[in-house]
Protein backbone atom coordinates (compact mmCIF):
# COMPACT_ATOMS: atom_id res chain seq x y z
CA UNK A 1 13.88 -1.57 -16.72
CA UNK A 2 14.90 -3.72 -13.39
CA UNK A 3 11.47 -5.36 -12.38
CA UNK A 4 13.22 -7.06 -9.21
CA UNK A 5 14.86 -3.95 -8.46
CA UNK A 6 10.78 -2.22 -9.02
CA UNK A 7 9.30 -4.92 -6.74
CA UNK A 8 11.86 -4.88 -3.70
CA UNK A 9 11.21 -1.16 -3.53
CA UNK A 10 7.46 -1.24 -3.97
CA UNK A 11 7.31 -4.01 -1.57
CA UNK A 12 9.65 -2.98 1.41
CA UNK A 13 12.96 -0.29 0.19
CA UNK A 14 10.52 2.33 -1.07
CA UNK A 15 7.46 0.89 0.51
CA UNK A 16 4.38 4.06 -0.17
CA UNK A 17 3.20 4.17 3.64
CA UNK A 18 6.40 2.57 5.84
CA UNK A 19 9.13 4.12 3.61
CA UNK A 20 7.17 7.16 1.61
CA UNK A 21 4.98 7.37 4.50
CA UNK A 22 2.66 9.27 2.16
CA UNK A 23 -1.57 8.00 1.82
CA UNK A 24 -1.56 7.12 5.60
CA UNK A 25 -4.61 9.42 5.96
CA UNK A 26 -6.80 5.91 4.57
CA UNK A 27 -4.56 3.95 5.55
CA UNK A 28 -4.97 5.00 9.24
CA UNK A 29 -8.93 5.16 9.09
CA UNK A 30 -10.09 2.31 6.80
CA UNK A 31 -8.31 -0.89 8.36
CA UNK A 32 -10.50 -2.09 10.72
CA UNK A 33 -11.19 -4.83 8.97
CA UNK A 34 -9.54 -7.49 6.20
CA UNK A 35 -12.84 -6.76 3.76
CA UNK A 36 -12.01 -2.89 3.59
CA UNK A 37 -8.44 -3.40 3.94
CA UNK A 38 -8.38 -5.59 1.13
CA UNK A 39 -11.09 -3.42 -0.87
CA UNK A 40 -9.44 -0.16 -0.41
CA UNK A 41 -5.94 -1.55 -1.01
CA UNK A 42 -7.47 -3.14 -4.83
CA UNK A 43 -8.80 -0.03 -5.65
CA UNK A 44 -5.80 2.12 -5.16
CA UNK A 45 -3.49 -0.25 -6.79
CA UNK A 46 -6.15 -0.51 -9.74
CA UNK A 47 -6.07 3.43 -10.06
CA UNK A 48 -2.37 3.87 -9.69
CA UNK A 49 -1.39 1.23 -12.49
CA UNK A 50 -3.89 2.95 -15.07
CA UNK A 51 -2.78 6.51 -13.63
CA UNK A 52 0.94 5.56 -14.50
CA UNK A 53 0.29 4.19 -17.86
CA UNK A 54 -1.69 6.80 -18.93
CA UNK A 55 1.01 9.44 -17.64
CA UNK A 56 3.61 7.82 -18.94
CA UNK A 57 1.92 7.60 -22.52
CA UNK A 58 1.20 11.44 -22.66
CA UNK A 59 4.18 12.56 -20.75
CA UNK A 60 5.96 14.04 -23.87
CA UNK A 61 3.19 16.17 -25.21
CA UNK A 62 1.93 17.67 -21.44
CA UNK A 63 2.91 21.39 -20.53
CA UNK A 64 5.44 21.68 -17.91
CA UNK A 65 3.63 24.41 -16.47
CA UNK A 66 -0.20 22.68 -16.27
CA UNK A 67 1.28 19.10 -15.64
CA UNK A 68 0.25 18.73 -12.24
CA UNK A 69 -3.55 19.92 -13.16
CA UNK A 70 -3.74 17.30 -16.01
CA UNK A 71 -2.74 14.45 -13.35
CA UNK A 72 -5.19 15.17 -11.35
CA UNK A 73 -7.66 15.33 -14.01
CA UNK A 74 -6.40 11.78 -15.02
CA UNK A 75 -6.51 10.43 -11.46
CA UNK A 76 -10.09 11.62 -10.92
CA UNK A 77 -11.46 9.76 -14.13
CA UNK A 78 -10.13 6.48 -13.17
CA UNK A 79 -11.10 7.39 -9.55
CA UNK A 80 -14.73 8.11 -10.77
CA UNK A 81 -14.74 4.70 -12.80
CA UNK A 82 -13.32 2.72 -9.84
CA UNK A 83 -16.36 4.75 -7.62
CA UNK A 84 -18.81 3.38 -10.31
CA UNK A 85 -17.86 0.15 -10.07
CA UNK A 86 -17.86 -0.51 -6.73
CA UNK A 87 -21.36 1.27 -6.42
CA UNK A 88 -22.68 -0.90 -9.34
CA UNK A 89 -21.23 -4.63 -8.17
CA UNK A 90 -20.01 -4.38 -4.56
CA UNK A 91 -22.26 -1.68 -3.04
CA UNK A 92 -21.48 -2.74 0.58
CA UNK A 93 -17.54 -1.92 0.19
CA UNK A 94 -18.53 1.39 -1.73
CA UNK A 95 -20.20 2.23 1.30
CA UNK A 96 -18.07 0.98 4.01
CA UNK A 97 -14.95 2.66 2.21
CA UNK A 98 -17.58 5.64 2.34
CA UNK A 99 -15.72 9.29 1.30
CA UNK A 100 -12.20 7.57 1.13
CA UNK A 101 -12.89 6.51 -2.29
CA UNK A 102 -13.37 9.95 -3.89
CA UNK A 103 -10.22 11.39 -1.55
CA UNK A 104 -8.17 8.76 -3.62
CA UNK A 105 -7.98 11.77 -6.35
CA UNK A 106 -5.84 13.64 -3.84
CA UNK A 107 -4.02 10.34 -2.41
CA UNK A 108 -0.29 11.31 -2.27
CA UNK A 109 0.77 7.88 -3.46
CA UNK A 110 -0.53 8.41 -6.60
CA UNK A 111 0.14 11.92 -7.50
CA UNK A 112 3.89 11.68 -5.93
CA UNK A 113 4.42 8.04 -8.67
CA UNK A 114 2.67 10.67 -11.62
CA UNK A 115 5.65 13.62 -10.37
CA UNK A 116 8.81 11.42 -9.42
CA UNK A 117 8.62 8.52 -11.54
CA UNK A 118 5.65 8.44 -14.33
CA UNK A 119 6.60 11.21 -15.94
CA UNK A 120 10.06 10.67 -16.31
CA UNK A 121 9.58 6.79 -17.15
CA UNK A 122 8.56 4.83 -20.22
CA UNK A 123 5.34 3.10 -20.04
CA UNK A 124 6.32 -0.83 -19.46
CA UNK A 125 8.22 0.98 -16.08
CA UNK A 126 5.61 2.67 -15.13
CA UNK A 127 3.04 0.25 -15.36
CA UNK A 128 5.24 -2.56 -13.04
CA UNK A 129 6.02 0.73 -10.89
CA UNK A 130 2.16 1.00 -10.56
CA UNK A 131 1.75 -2.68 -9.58
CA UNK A 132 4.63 -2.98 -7.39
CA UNK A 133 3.60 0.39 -5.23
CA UNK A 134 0.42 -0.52 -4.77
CA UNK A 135 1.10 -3.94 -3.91
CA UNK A 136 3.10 -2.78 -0.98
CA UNK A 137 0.59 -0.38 -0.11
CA UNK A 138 -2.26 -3.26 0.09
CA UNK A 139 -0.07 -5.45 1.95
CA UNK A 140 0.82 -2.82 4.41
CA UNK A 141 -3.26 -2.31 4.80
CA UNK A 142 -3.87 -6.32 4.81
CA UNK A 143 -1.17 -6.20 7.96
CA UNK A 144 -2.75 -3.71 9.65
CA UNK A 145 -6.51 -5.11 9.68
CA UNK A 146 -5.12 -8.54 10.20
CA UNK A 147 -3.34 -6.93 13.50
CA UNK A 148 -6.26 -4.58 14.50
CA UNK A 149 -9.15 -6.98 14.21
CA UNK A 150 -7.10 -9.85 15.59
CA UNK A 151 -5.91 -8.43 19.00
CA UNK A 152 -8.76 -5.51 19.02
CA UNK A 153 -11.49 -7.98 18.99
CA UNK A 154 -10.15 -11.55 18.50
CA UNK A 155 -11.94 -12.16 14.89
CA UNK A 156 -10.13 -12.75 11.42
CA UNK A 157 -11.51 -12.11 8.31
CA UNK A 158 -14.60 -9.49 9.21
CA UNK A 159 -17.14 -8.68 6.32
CA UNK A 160 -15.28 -10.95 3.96
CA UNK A 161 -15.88 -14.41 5.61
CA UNK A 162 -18.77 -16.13 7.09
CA UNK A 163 -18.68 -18.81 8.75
CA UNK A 164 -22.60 -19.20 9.87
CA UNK A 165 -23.25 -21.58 7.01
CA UNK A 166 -20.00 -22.92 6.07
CA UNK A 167 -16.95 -21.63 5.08
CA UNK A 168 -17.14 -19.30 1.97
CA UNK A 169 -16.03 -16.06 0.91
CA UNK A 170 -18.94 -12.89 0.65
CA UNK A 171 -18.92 -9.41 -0.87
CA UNK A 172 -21.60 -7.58 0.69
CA UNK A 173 -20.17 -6.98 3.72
CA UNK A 174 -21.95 -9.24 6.35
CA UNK A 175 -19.05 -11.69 7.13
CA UNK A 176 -18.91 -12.44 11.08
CA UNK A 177 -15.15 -13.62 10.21
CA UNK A 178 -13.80 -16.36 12.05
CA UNK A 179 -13.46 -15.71 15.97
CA UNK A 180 -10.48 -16.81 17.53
CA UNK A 181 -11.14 -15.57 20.76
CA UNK A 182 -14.20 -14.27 22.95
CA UNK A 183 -13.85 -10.26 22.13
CA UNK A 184 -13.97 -9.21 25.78
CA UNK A 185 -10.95 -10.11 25.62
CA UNK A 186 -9.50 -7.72 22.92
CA UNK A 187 -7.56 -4.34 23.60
CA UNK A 188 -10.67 -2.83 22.17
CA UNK A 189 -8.66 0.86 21.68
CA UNK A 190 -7.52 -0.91 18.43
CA UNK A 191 -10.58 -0.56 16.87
CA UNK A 192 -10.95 3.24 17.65
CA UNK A 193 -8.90 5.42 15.27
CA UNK A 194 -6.37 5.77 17.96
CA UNK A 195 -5.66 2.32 17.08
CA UNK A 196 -4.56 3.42 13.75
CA UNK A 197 -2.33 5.39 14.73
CA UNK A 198 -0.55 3.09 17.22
CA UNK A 199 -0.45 0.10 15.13
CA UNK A 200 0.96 2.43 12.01
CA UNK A 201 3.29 4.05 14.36
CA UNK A 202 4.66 0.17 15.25
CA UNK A 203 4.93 -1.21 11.55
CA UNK A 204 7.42 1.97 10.89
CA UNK A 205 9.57 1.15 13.78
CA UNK A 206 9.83 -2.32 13.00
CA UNK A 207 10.68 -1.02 9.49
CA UNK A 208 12.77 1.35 10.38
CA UNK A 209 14.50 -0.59 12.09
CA UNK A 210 14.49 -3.74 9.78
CA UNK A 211 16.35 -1.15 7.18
CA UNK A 212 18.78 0.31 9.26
CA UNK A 213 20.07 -3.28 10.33
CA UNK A 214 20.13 -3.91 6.53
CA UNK A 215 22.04 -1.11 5.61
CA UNK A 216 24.51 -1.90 8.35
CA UNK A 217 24.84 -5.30 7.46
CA UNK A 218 25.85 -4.05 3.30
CA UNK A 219 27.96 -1.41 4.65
CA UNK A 220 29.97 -3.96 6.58
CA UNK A 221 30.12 -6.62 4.33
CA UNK A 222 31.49 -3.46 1.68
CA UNK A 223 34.29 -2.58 4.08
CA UNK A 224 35.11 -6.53 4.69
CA UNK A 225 35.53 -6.93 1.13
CA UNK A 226 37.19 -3.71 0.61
CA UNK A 227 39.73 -4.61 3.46
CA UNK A 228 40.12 -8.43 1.86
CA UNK A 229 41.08 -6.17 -1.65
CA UNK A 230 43.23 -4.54 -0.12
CA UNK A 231 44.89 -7.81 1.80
CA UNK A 232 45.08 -9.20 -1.81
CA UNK A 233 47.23 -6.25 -3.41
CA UNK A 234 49.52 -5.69 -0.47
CA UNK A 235 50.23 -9.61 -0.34
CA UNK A 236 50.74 -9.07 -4.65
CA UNK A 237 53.13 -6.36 -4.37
């Protein structure tokens, strides 16, 4: 088990939405703001950590030919718990996340860690594997909030801070956010699910990109050093 290896590729080489690209259905509707964002992101990494555990633990006694069945079954129980929970203590984000919730039972993320990883992978892996994936998955909605609510409509923060009464942190959903600039001055399309798309479409170029450079850095640095080997046992002989 490599955990730095597990968190580079949860985080950016394997990254679930800029890498994967899989779950980018939420991904593309929910982030309009940091409080669902931050909400949906929880919840998902939540599920996924307990899915992978539990997968992990009963890989060795499930039928090869029902697997994919019992996965879901296990997704959906800690999908309906999550659902609870959010409808019991933070009502405004169970609403707000609305029918995404439920759909996290089909979420690709999850179902494609159960198939290519969970199942294959003792339990301490799988759990990390679960925390580093869905890590990179909430960061990758925290960006994209951030992004859309900041140029869309100048504000920072909406339905998770409120500033009418001092500075402090709320849960229900009412959080003005902090306004950086007056919102008629916002390229409001990024707050229409167009918005989604474009700003999603942006973070996988610059990723893209980002690990393309990277690879071409290693793969010159390996022919430098092969080439300096080579120096060495010509120079030798």
């Amino acid at each position: 088990m490599n955990i730095k290896k597990q968190f580079g590729e949860g985080l950016v080489t394997n990254n679930p939405v800029l890498v994967q690209q899989i779950g980018m259905c939420a991904t593309m509707a929910i982030t309009t703001t940091l409080f669902n964002g931050i909400g949906m992101g929880l919840s998902v990494l939540i599920i996924l950590t307990c899915c992978n555990v539990v997968v992990s633990a009963i890989r060795k006694i499930i039928p090869e030919e029902i697997r994919l069945a019992i996965f879901v079954v296990v997704i959906a129980g800690f999908v309906t718990i999550v659902d609870l929970l959010l409808q019991a203590f933070i009502p405004a984000l169970s609403e707000a996340l609305g029918v995404f919730i439920p759909l996290i039972v089909v979420n690709c993320i999850i179902i494609g860690r159960a198939e290519a990883f969970c199942q294959k992978m003792p339990i301490g892996a799988s759990f990390f594997d679960g925390i580093f994936q869905g890590l990179g998955y909430t960061i990758v909605l925290i960006i994209m909030c951030v992004v859309r609510e900041f140029l869309g409509s100048g504000r920072f923060g909406g339905g998770l801070i409120d500033v009418t009464n001092g500075f402090r942190f709320t849960l229900d959903g009412t959080g003005a956010g902090i306004q950086l600039f007056n919102s008629n001055f916002g390229a409001s399309i990024l707050n229409l699910p167009f918005g989604g798309f474009l700003t999603l479409g942006v973070l996988l170029a610059v990723m893209q990109y980002a690990l393309k450079k990277s690879a071409k850095k290693k793969a010159e640095a390996e022919k430098a050093e092969k080439a300096a080997l080579k120096g060495k046992e010509a120079e030798d002989k």
